[in-house]
PDB file of N, CA and C in Angstrom:
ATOM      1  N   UNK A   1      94.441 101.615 107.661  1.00  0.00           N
ATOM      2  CA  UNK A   1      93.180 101.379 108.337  1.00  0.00           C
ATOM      3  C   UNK A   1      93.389 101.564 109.838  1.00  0.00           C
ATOM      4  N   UNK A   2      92.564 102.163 110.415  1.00  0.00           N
ATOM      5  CA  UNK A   2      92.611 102.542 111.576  1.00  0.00           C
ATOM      6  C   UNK A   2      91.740 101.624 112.899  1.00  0.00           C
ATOM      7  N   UNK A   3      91.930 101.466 113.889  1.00  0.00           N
ATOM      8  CA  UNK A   3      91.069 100.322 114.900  1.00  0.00           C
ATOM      9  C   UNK A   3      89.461 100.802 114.489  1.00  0.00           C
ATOM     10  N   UNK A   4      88.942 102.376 114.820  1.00  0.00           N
ATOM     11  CA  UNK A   4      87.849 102.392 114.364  1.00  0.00           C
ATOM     12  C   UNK A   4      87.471 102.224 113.118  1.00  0.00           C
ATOM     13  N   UNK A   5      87.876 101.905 112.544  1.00  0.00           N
ATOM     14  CA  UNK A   5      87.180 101.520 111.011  1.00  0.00           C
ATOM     15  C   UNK A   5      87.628  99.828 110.941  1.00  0.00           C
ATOM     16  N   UNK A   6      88.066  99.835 111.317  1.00  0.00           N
ATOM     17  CA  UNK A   6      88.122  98.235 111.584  1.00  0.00           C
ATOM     18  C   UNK A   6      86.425  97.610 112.984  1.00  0.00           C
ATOM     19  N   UNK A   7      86.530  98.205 113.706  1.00  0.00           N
ATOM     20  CA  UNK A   7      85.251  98.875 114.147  1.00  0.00           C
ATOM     21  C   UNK A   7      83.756  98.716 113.441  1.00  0.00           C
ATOM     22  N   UNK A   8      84.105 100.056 112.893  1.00  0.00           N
ATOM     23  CA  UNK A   8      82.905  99.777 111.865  1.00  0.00           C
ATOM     24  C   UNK A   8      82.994  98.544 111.048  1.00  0.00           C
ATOM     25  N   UNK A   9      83.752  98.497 110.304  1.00  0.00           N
ATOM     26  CA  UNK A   9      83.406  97.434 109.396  1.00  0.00           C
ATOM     27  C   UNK A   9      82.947  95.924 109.659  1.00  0.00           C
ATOM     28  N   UNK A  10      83.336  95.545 111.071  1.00  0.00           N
ATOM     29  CA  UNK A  10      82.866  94.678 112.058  1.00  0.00           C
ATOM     30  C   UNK A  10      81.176  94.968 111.677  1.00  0.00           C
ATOM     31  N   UNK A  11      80.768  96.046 112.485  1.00  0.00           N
ATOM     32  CA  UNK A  11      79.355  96.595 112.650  1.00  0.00           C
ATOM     33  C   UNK A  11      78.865  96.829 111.460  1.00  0.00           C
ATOM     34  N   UNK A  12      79.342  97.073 110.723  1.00  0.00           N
ATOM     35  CA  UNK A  12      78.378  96.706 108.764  1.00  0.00           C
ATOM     36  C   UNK A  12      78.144  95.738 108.560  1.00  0.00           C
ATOM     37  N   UNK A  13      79.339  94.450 108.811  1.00  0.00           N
ATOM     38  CA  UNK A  13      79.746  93.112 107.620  1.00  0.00           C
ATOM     39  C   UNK A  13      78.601  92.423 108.875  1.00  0.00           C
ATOM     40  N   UNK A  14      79.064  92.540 110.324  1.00  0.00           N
ATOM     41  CA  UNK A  14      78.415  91.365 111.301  1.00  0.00           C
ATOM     42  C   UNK A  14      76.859  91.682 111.758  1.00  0.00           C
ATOM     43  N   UNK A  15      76.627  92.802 111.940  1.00  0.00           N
ATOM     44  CA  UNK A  15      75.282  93.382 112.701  1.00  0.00           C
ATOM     45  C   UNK A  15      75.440  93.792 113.852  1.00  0.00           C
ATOM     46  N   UNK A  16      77.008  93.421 114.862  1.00  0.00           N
ATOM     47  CA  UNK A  16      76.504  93.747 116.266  1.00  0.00           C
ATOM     48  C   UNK A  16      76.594  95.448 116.083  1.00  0.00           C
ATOM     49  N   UNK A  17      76.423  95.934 117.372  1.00  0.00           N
ATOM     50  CA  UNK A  17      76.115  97.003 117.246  1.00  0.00           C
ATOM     51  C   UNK A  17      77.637  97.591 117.750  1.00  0.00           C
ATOM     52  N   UNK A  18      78.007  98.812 118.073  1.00  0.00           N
ATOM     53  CA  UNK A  18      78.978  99.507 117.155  1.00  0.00           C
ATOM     54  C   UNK A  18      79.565  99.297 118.708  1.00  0.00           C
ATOM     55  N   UNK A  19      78.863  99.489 120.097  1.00  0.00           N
ATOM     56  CA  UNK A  19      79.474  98.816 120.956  1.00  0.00           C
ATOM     57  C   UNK A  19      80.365  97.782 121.608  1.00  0.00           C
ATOM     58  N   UNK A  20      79.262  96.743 120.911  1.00  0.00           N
ATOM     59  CA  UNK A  20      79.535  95.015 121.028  1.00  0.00           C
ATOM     60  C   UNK A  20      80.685  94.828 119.963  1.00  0.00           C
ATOM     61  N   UNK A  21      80.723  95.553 118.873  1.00  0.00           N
ATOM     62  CA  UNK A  21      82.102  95.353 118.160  1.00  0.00           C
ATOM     63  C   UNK A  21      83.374  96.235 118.544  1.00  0.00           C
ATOM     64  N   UNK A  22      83.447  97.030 118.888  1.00  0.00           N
ATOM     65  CA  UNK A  22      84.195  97.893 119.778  1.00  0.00           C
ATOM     66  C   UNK A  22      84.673  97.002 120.907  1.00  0.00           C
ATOM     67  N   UNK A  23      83.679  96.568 121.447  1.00  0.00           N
ATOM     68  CA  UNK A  23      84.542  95.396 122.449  1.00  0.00           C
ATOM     69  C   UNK A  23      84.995  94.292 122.112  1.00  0.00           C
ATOM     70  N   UNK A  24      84.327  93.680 120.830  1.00  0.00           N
ATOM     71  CA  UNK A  24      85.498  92.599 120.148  1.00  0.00           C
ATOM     72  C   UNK A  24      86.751  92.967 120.088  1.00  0.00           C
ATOM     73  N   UNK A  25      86.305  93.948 119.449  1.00  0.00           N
ATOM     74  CA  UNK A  25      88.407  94.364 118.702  1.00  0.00           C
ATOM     75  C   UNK A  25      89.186  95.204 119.523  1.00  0.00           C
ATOM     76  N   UNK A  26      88.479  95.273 120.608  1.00  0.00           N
ATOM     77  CA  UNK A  26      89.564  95.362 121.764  1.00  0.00           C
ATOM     78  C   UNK A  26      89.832  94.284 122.938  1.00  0.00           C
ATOM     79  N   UNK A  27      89.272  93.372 122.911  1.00  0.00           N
ATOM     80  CA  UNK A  27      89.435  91.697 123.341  1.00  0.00           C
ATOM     81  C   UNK A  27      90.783  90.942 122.498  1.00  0.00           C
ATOM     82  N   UNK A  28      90.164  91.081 121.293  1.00  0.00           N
ATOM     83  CA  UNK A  28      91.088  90.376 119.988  1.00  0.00           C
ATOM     84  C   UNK A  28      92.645  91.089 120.209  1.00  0.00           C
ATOM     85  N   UNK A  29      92.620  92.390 120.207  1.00  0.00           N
ATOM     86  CA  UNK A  29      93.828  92.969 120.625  1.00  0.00           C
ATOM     87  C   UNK A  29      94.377  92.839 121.808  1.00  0.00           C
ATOM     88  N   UNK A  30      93.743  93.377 122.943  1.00  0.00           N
ATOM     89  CA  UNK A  30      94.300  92.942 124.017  1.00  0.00           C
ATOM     90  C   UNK A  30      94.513  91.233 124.395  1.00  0.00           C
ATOM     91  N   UNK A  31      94.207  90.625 123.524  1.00  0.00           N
ATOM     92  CA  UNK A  31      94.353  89.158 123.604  1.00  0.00           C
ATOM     93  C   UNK A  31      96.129  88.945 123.194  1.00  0.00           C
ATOM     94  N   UNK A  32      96.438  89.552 121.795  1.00  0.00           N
ATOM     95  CA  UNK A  32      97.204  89.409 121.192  1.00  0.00           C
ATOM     96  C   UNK A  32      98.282  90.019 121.822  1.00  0.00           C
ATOM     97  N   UNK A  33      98.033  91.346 122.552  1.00  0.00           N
ATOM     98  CA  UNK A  33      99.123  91.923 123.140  1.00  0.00           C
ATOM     99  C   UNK A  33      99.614  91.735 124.905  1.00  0.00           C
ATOM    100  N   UNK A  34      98.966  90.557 125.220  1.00  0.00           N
ATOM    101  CA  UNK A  34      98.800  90.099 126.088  1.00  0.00           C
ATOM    102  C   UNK A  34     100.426  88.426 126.010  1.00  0.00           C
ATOM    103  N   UNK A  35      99.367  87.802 124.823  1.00  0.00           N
ATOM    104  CA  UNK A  35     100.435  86.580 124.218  1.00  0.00           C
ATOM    105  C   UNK A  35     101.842  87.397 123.976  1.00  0.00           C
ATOM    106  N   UNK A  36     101.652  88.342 122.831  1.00  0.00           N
ATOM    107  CA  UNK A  36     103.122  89.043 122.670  1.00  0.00           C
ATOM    108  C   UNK A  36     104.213  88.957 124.230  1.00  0.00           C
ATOM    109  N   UNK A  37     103.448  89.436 124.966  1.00  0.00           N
ATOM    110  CA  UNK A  37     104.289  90.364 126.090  1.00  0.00           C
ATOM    111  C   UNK A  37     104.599  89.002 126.772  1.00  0.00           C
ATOM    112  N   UNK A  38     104.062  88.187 126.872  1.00  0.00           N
ATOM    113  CA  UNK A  38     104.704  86.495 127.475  1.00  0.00           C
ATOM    114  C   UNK A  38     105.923  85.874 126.325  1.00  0.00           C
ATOM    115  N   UNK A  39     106.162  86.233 125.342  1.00  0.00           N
ATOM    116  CA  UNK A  39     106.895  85.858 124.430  1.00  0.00           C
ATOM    117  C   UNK A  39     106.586  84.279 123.513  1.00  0.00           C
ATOM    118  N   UNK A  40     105.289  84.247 123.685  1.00  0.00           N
ATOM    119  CA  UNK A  40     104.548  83.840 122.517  1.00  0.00           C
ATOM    120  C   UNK A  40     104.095  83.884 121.019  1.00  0.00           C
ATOM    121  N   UNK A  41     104.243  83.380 120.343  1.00  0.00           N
ATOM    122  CA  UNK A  41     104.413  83.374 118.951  1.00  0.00           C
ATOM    123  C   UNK A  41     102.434  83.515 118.521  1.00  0.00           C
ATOM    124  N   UNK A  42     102.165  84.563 117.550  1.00  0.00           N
ATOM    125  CA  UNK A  42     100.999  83.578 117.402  1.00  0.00           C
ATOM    126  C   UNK A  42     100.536  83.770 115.796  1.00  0.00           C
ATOM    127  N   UNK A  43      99.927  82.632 115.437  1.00  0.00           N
ATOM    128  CA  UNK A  43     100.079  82.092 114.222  1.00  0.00           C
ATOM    129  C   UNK A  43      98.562  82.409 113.914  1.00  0.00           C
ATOM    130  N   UNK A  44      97.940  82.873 113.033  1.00  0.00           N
ATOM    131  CA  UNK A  44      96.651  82.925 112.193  1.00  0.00           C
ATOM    132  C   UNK A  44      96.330  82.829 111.088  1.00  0.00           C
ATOM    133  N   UNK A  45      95.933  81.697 110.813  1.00  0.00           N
ATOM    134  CA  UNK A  45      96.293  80.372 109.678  1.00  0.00           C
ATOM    135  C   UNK A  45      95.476  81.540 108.129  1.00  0.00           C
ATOM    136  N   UNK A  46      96.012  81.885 107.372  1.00  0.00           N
ATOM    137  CA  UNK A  46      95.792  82.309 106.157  1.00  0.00           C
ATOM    138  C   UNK A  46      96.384  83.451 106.304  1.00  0.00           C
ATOM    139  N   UNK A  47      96.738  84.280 107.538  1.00  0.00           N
ATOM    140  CA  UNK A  47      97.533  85.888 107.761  1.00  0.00           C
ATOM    141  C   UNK A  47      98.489  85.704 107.613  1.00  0.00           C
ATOM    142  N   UNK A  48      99.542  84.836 109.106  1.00  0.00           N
ATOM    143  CA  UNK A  48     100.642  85.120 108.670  1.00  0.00           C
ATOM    144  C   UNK A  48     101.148  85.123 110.555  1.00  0.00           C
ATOM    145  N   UNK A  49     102.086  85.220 110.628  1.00  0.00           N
ATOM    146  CA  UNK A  49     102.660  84.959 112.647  1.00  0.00           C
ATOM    147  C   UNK A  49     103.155  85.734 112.947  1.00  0.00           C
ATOM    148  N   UNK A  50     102.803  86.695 114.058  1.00  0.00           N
ATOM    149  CA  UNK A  50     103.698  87.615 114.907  1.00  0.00           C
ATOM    150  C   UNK A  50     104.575  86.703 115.546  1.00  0.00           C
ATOM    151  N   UNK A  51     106.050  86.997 115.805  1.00  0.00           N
ATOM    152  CA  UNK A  51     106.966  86.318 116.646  1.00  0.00           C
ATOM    153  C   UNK A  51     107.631  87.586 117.889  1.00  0.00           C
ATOM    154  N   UNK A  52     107.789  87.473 118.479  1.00  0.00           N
ATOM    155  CA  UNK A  52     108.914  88.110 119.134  1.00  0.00           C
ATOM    156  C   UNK A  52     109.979  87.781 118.950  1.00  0.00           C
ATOM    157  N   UNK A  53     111.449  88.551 118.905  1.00  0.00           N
ATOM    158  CA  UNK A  53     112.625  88.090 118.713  1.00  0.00           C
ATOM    159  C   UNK A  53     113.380  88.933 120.081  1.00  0.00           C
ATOM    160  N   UNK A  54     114.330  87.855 120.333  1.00  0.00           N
ATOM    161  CA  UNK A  54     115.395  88.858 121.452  1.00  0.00           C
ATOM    162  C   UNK A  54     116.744  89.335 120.441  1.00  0.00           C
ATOM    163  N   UNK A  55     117.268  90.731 120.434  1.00  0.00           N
ATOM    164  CA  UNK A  55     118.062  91.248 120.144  1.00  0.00           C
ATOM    165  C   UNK A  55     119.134  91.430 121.267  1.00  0.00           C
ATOM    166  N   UNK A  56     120.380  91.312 120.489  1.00  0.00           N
ATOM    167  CA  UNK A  56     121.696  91.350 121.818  1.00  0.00           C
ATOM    168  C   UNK A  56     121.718  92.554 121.001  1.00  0.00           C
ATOM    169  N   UNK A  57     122.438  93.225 122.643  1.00  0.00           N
ATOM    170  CA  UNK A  57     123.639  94.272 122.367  1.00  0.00           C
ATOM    171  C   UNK A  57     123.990  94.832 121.668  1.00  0.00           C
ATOM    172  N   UNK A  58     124.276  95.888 121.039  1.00  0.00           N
ATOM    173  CA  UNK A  58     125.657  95.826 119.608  1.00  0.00           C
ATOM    174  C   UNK A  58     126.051  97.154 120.037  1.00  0.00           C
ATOM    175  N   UNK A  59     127.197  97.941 118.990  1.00  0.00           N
ATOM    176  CA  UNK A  59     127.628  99.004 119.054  1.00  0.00           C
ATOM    177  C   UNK A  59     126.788  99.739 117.852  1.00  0.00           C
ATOM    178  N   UNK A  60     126.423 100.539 117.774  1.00  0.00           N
ATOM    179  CA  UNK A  60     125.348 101.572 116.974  1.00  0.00           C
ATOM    180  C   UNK A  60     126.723 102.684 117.019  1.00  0.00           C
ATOM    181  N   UNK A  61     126.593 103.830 115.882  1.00  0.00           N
ATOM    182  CA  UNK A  61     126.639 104.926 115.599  1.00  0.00           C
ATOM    183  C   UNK A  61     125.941 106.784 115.387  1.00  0.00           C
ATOM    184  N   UNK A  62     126.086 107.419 116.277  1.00  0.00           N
ATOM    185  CA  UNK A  62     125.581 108.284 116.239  1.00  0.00           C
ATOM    186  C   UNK A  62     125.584 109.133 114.643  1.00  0.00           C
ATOM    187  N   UNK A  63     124.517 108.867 114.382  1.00  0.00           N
ATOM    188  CA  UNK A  63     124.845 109.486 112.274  1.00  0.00           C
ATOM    189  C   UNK A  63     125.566 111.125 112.578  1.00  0.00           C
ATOM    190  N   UNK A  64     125.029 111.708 113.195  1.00  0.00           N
ATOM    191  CA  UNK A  64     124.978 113.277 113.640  1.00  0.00           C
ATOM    192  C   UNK A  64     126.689 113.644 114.276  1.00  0.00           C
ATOM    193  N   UNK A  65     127.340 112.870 114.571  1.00  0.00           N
ATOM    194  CA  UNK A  65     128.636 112.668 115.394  1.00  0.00           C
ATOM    195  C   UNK A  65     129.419 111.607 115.226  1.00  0.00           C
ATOM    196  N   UNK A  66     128.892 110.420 114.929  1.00  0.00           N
ATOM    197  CA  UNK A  66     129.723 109.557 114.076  1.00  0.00           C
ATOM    198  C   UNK A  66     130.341 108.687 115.844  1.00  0.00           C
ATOM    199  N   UNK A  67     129.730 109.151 116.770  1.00  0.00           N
ATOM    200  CA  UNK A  67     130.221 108.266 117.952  1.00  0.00           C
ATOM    201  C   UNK A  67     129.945 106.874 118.083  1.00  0.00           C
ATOM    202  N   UNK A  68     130.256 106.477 118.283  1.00  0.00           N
ATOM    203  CA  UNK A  68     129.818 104.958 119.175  1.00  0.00           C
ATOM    204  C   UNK A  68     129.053 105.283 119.948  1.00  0.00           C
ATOM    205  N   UNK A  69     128.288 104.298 120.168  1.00  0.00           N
ATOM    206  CA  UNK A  69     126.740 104.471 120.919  1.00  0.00           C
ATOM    207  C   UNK A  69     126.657 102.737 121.273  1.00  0.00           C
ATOM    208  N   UNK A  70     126.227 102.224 122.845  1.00  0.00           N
ATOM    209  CA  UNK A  70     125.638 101.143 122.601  1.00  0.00           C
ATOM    210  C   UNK A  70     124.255 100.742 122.706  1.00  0.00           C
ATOM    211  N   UNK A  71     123.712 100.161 121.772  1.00  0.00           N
ATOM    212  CA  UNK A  71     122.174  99.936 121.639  1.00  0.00           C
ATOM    213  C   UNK A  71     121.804  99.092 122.543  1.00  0.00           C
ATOM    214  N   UNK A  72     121.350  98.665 123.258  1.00  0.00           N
ATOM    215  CA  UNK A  72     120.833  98.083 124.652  1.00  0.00           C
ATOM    216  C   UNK A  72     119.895  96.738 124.247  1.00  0.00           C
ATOM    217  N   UNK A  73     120.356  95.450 124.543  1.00  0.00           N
ATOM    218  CA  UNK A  73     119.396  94.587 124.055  1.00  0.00           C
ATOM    219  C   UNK A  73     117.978  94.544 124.149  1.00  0.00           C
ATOM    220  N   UNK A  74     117.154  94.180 123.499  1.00  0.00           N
ATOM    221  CA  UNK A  74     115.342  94.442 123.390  1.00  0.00           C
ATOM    222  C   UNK A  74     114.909  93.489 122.552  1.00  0.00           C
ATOM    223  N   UNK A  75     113.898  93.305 122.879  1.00  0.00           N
ATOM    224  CA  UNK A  75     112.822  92.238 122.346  1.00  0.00           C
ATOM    225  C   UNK A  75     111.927  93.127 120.988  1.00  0.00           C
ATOM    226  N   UNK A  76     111.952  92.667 119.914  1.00  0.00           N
ATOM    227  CA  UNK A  76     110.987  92.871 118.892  1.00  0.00           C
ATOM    228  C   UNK A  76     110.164  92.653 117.937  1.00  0.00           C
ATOM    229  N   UNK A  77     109.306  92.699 117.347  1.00  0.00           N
ATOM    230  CA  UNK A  77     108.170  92.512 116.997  1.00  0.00           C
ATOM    231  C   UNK A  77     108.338  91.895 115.994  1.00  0.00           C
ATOM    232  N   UNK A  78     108.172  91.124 114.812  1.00  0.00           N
ATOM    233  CA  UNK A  78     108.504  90.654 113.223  1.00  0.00           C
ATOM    234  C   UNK A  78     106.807  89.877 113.246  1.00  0.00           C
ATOM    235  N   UNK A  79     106.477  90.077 111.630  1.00  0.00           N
ATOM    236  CA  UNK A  79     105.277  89.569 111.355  1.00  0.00           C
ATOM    237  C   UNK A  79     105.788  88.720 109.479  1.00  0.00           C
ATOM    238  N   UNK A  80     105.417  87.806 109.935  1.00  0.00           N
ATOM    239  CA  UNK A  80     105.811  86.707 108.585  1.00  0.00           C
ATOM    240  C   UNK A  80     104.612  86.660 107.776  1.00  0.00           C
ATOM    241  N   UNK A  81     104.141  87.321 106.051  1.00  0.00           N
ATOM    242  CA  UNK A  81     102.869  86.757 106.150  1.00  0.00           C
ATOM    243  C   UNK A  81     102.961  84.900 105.730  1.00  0.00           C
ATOM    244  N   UNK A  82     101.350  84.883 105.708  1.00  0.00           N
ATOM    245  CA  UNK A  82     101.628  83.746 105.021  1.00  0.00           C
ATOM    246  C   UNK A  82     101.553  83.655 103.500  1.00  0.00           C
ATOM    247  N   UNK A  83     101.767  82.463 103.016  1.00  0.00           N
ATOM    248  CA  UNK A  83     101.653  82.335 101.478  1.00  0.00           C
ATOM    249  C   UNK A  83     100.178  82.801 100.959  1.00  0.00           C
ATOM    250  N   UNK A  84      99.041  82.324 101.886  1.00  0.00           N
ATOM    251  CA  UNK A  84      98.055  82.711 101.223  1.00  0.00           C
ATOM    252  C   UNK A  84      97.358  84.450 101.043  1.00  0.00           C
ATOM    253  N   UNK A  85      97.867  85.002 102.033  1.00  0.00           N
ATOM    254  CA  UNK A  85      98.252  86.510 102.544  1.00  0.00           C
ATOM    255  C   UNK A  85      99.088  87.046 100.903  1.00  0.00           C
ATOM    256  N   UNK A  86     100.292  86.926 100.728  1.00  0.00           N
ATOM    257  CA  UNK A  86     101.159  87.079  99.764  1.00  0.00           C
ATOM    258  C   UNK A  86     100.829  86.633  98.482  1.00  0.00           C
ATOM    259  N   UNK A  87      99.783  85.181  98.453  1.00  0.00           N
ATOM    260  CA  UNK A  87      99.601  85.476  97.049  1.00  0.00           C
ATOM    261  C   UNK A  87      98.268  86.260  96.698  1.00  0.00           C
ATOM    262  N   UNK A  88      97.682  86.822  97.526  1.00  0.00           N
ATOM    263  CA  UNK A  88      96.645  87.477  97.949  1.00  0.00           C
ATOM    264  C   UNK A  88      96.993  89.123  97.081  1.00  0.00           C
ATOM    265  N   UNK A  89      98.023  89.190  97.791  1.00  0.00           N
ATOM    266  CA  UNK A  89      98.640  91.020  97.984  1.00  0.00           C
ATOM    267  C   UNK A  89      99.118  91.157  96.582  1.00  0.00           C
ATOM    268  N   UNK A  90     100.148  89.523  95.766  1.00  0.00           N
ATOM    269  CA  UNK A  90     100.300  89.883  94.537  1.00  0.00           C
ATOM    270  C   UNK A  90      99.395  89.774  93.216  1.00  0.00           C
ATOM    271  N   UNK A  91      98.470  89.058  92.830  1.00  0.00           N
ATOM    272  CA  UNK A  91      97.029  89.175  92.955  1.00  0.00           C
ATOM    273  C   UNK A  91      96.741  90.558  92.497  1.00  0.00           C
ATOM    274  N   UNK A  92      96.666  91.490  93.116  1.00  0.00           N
ATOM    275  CA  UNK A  92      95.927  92.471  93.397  1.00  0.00           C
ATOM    276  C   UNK A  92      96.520  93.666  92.622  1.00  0.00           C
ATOM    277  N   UNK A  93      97.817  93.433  92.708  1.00  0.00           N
ATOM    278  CA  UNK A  93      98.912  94.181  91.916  1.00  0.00           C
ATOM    279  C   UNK A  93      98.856  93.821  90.464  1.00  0.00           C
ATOM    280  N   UNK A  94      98.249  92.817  90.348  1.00  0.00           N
ATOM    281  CA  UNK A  94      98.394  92.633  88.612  1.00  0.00           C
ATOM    282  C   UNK A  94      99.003  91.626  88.364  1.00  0.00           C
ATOM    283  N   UNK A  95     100.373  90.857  88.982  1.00  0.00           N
ATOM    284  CA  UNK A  95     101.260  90.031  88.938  1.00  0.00           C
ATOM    285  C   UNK A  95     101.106  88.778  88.551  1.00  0.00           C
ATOM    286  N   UNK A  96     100.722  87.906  89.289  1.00  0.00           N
ATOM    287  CA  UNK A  96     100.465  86.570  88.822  1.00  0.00           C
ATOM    288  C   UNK A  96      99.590  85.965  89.222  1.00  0.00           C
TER     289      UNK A  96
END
């Protein structure tokens, strides 16, 4: 699913108009990627929590050459769902 169809579907399910939802879901996002970049966790009770994590250092391998390479520490993204998310997704599959 793509932001504009997330978009629309705003503007079907709610009524605003294709504008006024266009600027929701770029509020809602830039909200979120706003918290991210402070290293804030954020939790949305039936989804599931973006965290940031800090990564150290390490030695990496070049696959192509087989060198040593060092990977440079960085901050990254992880999304946990929640249980109700997951029993949602299995559900749907047929499962249980």
């Amino acid at each position: 699913m793509t932001k504009a169809e997330i978009i629309e579907q705003i503007y079907e399910k709610v009524g605003f108009s294709k504008k006024e939802s266009a600027e929701i879901v770029e509020l809602v996002f830039d909200t979120m990627k706003e918290t991210l970049e402070r290293g804030e966790k954020i939790k949305i009770s039936g989804f599931g929590n973006f965290v940031v994590r800090q990564k150290r250092p390490r030695i990496g391998r070049n696959p192509q050459t087989g060198q040593e390479i060092e990977i440079t520490a960085r901050r990254v993204l992880t999304f946990r769902p929640s249980q109700v998310l997951k029993s949602a997704l299995n559900k749907e599959e047929g499962g249980e």
